[in-house]
Structures are given as C-alpha cells and as structure tokens.
C-alpha atoms as a PDB file:
ATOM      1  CA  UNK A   1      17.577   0.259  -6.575  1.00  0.00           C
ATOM      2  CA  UNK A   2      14.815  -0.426  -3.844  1.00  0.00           C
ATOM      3  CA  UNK A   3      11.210  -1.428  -4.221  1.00  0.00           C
ATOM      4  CA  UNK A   4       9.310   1.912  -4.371  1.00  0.00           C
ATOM      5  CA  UNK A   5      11.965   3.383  -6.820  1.00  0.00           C
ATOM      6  CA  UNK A   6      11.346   0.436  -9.414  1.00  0.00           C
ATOM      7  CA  UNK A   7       7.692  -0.196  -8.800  1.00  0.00           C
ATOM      8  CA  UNK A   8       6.720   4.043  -8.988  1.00  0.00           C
ATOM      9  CA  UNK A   9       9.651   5.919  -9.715  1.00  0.00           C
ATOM     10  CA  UNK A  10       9.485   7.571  -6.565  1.00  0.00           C
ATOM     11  CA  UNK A  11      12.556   8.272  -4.469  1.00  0.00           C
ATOM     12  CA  UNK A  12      11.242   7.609  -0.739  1.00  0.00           C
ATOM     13  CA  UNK A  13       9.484  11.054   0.220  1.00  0.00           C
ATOM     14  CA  UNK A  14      10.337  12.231   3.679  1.00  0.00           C
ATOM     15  CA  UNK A  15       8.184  11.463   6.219  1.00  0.00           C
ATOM     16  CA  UNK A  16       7.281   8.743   4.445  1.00  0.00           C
ATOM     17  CA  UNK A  17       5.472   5.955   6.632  1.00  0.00           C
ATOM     18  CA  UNK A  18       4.103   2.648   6.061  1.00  0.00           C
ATOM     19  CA  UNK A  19       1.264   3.430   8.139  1.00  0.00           C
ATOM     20  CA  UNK A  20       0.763   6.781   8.500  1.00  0.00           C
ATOM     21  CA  UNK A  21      -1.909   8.360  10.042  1.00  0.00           C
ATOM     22  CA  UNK A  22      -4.864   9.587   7.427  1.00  0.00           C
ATOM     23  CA  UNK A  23      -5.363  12.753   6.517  1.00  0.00           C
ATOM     24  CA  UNK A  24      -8.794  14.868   6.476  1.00  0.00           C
ATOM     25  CA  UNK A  25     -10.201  14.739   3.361  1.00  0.00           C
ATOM     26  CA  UNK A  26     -12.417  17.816   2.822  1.00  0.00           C
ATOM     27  CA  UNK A  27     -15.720  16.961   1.129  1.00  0.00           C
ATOM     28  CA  UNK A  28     -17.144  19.616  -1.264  1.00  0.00           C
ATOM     29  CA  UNK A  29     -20.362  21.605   0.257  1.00  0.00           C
ATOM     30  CA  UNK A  30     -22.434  20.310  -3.289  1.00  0.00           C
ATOM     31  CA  UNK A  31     -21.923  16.650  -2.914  1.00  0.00           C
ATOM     32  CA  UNK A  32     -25.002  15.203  -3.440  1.00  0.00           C
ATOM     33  CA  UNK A  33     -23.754  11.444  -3.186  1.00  0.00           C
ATOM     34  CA  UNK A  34     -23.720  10.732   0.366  1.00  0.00           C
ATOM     35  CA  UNK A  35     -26.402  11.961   2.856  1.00  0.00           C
ATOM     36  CA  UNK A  36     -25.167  13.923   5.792  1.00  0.00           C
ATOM     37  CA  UNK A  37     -25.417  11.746   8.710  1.00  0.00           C
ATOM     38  CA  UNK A  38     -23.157  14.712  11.285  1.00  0.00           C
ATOM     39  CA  UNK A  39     -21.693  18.080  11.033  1.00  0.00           C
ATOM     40  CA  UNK A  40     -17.944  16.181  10.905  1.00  0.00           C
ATOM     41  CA  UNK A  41     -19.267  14.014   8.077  1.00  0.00           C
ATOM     42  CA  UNK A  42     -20.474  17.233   6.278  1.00  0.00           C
ATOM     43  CA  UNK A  43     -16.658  18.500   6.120  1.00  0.00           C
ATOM     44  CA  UNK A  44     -14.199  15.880   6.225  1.00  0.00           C
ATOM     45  CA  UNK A  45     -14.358  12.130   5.133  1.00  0.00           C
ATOM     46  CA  UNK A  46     -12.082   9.464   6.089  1.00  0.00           C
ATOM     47  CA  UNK A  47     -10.122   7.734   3.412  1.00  0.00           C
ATOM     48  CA  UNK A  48     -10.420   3.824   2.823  1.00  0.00           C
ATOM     49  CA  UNK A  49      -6.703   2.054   4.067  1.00  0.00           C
ATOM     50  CA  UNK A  50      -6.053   0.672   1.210  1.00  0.00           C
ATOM     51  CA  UNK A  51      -6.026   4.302  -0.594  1.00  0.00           C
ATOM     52  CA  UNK A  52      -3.892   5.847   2.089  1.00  0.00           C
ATOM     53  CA  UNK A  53      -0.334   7.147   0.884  1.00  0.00           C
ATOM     54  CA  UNK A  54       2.811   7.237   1.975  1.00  0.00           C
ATOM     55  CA  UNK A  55       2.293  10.623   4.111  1.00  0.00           C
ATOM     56  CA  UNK A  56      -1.629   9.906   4.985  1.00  0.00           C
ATOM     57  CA  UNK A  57      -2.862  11.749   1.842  1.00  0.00           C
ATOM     58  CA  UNK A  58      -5.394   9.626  -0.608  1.00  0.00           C
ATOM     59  CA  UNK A  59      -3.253   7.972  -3.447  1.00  0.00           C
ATOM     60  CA  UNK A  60      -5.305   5.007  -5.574  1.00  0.00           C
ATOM     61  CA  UNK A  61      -1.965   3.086  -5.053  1.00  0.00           C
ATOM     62  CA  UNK A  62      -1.372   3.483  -1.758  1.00  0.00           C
ATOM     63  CA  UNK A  63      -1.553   0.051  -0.286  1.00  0.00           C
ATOM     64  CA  UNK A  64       0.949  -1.173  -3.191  1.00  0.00           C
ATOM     65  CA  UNK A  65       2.926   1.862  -2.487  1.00  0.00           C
ATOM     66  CA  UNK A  66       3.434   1.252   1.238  1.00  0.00           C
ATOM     67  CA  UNK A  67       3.908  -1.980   0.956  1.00  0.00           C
ATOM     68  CA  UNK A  68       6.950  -1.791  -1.223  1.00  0.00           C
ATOM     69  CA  UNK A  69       8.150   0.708   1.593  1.00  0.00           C
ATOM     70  CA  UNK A  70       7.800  -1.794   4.119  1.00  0.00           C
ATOM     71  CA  UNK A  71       9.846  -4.108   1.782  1.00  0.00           C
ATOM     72  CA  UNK A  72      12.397  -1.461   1.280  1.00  0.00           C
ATOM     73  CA  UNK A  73      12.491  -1.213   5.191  1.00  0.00           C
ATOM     74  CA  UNK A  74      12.785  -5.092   6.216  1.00  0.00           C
ATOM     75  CA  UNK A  75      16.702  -5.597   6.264  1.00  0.00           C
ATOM     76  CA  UNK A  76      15.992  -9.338   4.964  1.00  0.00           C
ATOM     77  CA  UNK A  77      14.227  -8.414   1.875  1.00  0.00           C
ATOM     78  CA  UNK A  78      16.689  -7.378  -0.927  1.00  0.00           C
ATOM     79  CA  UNK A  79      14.807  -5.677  -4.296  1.00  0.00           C
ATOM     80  CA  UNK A  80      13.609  -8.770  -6.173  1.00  0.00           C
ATOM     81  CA  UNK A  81      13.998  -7.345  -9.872  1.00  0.00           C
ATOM     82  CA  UNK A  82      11.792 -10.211 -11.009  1.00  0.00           C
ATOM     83  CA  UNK A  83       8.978  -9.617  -8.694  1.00  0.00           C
ATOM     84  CA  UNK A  84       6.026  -6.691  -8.965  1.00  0.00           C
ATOM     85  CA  UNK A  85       3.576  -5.298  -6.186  1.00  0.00           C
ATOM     86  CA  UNK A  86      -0.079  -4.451  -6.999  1.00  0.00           C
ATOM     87  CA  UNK A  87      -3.318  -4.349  -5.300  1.00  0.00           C
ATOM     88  CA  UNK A  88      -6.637  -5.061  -5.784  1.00  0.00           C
ATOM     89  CA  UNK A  89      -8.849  -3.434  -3.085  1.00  0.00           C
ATOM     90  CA  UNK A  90      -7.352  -4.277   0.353  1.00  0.00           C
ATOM     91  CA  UNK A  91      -5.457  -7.358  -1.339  1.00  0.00           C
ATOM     92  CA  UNK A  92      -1.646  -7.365  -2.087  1.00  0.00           C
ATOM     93  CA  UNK A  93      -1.116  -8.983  -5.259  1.00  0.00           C
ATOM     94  CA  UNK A  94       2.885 -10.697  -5.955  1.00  0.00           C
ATOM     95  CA  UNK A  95       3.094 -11.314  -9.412  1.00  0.00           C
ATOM     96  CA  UNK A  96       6.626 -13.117 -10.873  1.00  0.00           C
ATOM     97  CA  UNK A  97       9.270 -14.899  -9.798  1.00  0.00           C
ATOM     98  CA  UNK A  98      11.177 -14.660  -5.786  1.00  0.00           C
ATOM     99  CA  UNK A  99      14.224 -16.940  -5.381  1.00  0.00           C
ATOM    100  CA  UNK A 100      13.011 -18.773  -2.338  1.00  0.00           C
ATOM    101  CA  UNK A 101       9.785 -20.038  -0.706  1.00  0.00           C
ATOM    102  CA  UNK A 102      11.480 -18.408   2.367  1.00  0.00           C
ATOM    103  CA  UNK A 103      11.510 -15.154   0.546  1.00  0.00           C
ATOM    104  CA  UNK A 104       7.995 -15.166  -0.399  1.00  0.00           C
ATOM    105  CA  UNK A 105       6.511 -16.012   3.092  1.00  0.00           C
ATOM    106  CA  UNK A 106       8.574 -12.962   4.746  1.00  0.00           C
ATOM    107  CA  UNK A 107       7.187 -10.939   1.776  1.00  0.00           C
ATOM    108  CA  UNK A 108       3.660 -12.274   2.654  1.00  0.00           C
ATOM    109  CA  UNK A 109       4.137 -11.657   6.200  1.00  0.00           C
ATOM    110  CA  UNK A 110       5.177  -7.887   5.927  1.00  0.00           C
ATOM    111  CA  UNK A 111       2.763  -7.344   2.995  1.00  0.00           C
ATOM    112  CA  UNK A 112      -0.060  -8.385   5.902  1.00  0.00           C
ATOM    113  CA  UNK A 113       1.290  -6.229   8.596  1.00  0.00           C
ATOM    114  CA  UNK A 114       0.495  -3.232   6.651  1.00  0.00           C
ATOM    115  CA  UNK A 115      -2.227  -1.699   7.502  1.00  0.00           C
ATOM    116  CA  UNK A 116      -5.288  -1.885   4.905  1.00  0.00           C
ATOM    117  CA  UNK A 117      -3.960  -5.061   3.937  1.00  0.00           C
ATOM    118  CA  UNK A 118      -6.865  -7.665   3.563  1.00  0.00           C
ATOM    119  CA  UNK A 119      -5.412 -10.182   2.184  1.00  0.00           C
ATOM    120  CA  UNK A 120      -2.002 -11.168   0.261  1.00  0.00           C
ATOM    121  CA  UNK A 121      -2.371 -13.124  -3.343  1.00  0.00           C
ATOM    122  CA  UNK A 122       0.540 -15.323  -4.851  1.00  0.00           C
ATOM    123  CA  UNK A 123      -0.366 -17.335  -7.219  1.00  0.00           C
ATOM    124  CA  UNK A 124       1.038 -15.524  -9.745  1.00  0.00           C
ATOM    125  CA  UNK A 125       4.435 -15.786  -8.350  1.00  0.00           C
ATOM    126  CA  UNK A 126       6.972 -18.516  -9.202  1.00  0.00           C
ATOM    127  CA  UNK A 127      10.046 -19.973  -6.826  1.00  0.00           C
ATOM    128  CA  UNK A 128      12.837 -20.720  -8.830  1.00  0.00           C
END
C-alpha cells in the first residue's frame, strides 16, 4: 500500500502531480470580503500552495496530500506504516516512528522540494 492510499484513501488520480499548476478559482460577483484591486482579481483568485491539490484544484489537504505523492514517487522511500503526514499551514508535519535517521532526512528533503512547503517539523517522529 503506498503513502496517499493509507494517509487519504485515495488511489493516485490521473494526472496527478506533485506540483501542479493552480487552477482559477472563480470568485462569486457578491463577495464583499476582499476589495477589488483589478478586473482579473474581480473573477478569479489564486489559491495559497499549501491548499493546492493533486490536479491544481483547492483541497485544505493539499500540501499533505502531495507530499505523500512525492513519497510514493521517490524509489528510496518505501510506505512507512508507522509514520503519518500532516500540515499545518505551509509546514509538513512527520509524526511517529521511521526506521532510520537516513530515512527521515530523505523524507525531509522531498517533503521541502514540494512546492508550498515552508517548512518540515519532526519532532514528533521517533528513529528506532
């Protein structure tokens, strides 16, 4: 079983990218929240990296989501049953237990090539 099929259930969807390129997001002609500052920003807004999903649409997992893509994708990074992928904002959060230190630093490193990626937390994983 790979990363994104543990982590979300989801089977990789085709097309699938680990950074893809956004998609328009059409704003609604009665928002009242943001001021219009150009006719573009009156009918599309750009989503934040760290929501973009696998195919450029907005997903509030996104970054988490591609990320475990990109581990699914790196031939040295085998599905670590014991370890889980979150975010928080534009930071990857590990959280549990990777067999090697090696492991976790190519883990880190991939998590950080994705694009949105702030910042990549451990602490809350254990070697062992």
């Amino acid at each position: 079983m790979g990363w994104l099929k543990r982590l979300f259930g989801l089977e990789k969807p085709q097309n699938a990218q680990v950074n893809p390129a956004p998609q328009a997001v059409p704003q609604s002609s009665n928002a009242t929240f943001a001021p219009e500052t150009s006719a573009a920003s009156a009918s599309t807004q750009t989503i934040p990296a760290e929501r973009l999903g696998l195919n450029g649409e907005y997903d509030q997992s996104g970054l988490a989501k591609r990320v475990a893509l990109a581990f699914d994708q790196d031939q040295q990074l085998d599905d670590v049953d014991t370890l889980w992928v979150a975010q928080t904002g534009g930071t990857v959060v590990l959280k549990g237990k990777v067999p090697s230190q090696e492991i976790l630093n190519r883990m880190v490193s991939v998590a950080r090539s994705v694009n949105g990626a702030t910042g990549v937390e451990t602490n809350q994983v254990t070697i062992g």
